[in-house]
N, C-alpha and C. Protein backbone atom coordinates (compact mmCIF):
# COMPACT_ATOMS: atom_id res chain seq x y z
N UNK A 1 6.49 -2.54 55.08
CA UNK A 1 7.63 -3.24 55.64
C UNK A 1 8.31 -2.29 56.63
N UNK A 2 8.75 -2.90 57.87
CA UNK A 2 9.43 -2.06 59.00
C UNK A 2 10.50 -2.63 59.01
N UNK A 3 11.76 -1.85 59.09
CA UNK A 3 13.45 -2.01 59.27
C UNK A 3 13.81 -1.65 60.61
N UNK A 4 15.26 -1.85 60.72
CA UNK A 4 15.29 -1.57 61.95
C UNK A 4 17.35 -1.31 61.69
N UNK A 5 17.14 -0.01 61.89
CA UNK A 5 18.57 0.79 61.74
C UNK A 5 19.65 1.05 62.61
N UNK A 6 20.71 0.95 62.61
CA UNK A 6 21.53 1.66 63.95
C UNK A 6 22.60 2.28 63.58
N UNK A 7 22.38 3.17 63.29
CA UNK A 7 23.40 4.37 62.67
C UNK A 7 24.22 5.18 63.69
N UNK A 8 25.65 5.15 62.59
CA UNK A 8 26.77 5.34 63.36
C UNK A 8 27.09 6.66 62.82
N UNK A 9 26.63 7.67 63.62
CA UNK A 9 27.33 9.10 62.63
C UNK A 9 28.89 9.38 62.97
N UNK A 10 29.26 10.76 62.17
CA UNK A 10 30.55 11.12 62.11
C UNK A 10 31.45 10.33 61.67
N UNK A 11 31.05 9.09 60.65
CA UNK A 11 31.65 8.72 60.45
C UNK A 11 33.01 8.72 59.20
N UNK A 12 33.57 8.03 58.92
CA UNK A 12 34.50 8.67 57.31
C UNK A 12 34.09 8.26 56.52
N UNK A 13 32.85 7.69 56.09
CA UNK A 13 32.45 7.32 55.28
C UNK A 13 31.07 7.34 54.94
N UNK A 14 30.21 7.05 54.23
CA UNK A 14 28.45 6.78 54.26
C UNK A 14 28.73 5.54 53.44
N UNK A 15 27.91 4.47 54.45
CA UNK A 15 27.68 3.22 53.85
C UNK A 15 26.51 2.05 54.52
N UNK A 16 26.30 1.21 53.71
CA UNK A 16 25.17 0.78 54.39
C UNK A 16 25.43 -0.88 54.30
N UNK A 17 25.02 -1.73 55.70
CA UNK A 17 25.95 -2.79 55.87
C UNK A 17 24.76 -3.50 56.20
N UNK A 18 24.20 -5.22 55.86
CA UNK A 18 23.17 -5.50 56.53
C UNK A 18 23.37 -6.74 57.48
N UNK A 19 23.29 -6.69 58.43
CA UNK A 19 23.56 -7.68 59.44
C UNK A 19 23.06 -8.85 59.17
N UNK A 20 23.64 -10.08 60.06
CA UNK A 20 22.98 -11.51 60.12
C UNK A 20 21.80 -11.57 60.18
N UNK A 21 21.24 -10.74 60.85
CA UNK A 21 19.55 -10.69 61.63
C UNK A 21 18.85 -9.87 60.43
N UNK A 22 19.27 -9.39 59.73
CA UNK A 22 18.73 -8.66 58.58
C UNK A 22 18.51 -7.01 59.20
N UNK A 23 19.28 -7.02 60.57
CA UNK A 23 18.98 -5.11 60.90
C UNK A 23 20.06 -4.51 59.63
N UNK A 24 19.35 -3.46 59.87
CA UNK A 24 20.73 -2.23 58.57
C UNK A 24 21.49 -1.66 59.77
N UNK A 25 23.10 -1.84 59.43
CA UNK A 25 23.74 -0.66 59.82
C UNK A 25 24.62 0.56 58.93
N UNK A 26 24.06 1.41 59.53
CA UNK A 26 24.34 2.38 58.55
C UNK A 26 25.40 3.52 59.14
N UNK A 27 26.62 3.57 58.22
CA UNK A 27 27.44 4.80 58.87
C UNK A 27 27.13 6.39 58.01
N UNK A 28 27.12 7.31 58.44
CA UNK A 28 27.16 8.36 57.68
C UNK A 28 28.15 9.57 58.39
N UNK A 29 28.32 10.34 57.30
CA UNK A 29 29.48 11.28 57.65
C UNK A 29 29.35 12.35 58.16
N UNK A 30 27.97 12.97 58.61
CA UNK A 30 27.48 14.13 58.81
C UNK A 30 26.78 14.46 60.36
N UNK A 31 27.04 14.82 61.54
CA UNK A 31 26.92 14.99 62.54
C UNK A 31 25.26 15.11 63.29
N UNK A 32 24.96 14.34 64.60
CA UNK A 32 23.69 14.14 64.47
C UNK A 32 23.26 15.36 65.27
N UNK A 33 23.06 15.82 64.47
CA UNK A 33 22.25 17.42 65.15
C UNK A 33 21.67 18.03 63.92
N UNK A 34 20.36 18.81 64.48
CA UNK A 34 19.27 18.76 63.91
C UNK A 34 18.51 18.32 62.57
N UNK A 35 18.68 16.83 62.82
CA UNK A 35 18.46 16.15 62.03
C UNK A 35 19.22 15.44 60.58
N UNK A 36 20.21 16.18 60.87
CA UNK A 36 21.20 16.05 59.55
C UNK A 36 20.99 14.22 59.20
N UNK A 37 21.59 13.74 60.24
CA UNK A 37 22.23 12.29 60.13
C UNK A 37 20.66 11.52 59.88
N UNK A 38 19.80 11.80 60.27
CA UNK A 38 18.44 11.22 59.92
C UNK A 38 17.89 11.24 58.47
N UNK A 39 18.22 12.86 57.69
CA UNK A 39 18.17 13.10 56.58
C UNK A 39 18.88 12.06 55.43
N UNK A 40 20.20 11.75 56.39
CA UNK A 40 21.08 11.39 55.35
C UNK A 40 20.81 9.74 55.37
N UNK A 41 20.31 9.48 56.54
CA UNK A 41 20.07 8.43 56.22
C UNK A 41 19.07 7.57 55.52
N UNK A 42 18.26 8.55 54.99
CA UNK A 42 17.13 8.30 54.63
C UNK A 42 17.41 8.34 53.02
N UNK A 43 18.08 9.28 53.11
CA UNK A 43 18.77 9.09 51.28
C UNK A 43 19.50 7.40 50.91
N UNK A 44 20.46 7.39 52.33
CA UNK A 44 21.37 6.16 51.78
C UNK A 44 20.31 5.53 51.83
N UNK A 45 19.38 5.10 52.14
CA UNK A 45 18.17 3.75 52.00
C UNK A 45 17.39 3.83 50.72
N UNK A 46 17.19 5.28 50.02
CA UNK A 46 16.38 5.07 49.22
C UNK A 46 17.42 4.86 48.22
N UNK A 47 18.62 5.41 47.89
CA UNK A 47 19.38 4.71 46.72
C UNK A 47 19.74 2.93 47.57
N UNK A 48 19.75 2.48 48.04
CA UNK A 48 20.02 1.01 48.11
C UNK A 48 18.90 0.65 47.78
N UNK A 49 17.53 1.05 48.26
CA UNK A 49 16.64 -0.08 47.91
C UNK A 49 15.63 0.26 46.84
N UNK A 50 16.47 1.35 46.01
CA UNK A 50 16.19 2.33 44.95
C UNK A 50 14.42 2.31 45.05
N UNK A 51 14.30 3.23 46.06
CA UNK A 51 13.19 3.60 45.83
C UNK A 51 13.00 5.26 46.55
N UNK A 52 11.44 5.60 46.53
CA UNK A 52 11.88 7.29 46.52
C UNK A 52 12.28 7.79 47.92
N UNK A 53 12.99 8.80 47.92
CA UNK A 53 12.74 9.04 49.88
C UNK A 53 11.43 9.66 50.43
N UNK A 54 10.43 9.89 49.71
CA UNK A 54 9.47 10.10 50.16
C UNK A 54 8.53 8.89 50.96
N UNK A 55 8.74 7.60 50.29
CA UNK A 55 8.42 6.42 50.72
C UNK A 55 8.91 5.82 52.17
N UNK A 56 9.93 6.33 52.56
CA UNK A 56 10.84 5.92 53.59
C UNK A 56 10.20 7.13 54.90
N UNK A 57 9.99 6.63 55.90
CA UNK A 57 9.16 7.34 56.94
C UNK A 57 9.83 6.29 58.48
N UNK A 58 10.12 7.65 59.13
CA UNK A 58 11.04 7.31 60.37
C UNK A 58 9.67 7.41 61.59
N UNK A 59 9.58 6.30 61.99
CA UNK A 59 8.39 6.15 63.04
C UNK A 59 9.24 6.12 64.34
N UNK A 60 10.31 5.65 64.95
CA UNK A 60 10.85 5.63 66.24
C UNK A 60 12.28 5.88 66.18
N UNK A 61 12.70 6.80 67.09
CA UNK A 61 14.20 6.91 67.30
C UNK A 61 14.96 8.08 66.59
N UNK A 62 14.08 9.23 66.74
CA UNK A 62 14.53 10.45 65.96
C UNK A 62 15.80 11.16 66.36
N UNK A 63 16.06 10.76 68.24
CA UNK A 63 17.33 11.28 68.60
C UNK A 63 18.37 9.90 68.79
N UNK A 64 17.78 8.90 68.41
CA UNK A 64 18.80 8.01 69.36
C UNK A 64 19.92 6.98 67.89
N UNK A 65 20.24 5.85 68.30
CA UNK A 65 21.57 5.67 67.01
C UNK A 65 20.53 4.56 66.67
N UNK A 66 19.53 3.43 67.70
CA UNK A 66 18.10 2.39 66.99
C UNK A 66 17.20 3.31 66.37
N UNK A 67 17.15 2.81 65.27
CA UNK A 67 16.13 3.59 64.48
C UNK A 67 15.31 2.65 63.55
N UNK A 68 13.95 2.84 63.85
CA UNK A 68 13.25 2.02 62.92
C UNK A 68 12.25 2.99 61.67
N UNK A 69 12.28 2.40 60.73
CA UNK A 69 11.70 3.24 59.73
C UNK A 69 10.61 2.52 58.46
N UNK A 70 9.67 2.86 58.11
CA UNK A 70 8.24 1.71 57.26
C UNK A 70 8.87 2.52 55.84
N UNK A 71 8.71 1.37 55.32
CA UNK A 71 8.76 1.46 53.82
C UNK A 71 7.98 0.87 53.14
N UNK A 72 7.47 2.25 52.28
CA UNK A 72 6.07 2.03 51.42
C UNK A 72 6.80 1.06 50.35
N UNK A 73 6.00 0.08 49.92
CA UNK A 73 6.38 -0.38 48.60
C UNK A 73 4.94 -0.20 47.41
């Protein structure tokens, strides 16, 4: 399964919101440089869709806020 993310860093909070269209938006609190905010977002997905973060794999959008990512099930 492929998602499709648009994460809002620096934000005051970490949370994860799912749109009409079924994209995730995701805020997190931690600044996007070298990789932090990618890390973190990869955590908030695996506790929502409680599964491992090893399963969760970022295929496009490593610098940008669209981010799409495959999830093993």
């Amino acid at each position: 399964m492929k998602i499709t993310v648009k994460v809002k860093p620096n934000s005051r909070e970490n949370s994860i919101k799912i749109g009409e269209n079924g994209n995730y938006e995701v805020k997190v609190s931690v600044p996007p440089e070298k990789g932090k905010a990618n890390a973190k977002v990869i955590e908030l997905l695996s506790k929502e869709l409680k599964i491992a973060k090893s399963k969760i794999t970022l295929l496009k959008g490593e610098a940008s806020r669209e981010k799409l990512f495959k999830i093993e099930e």
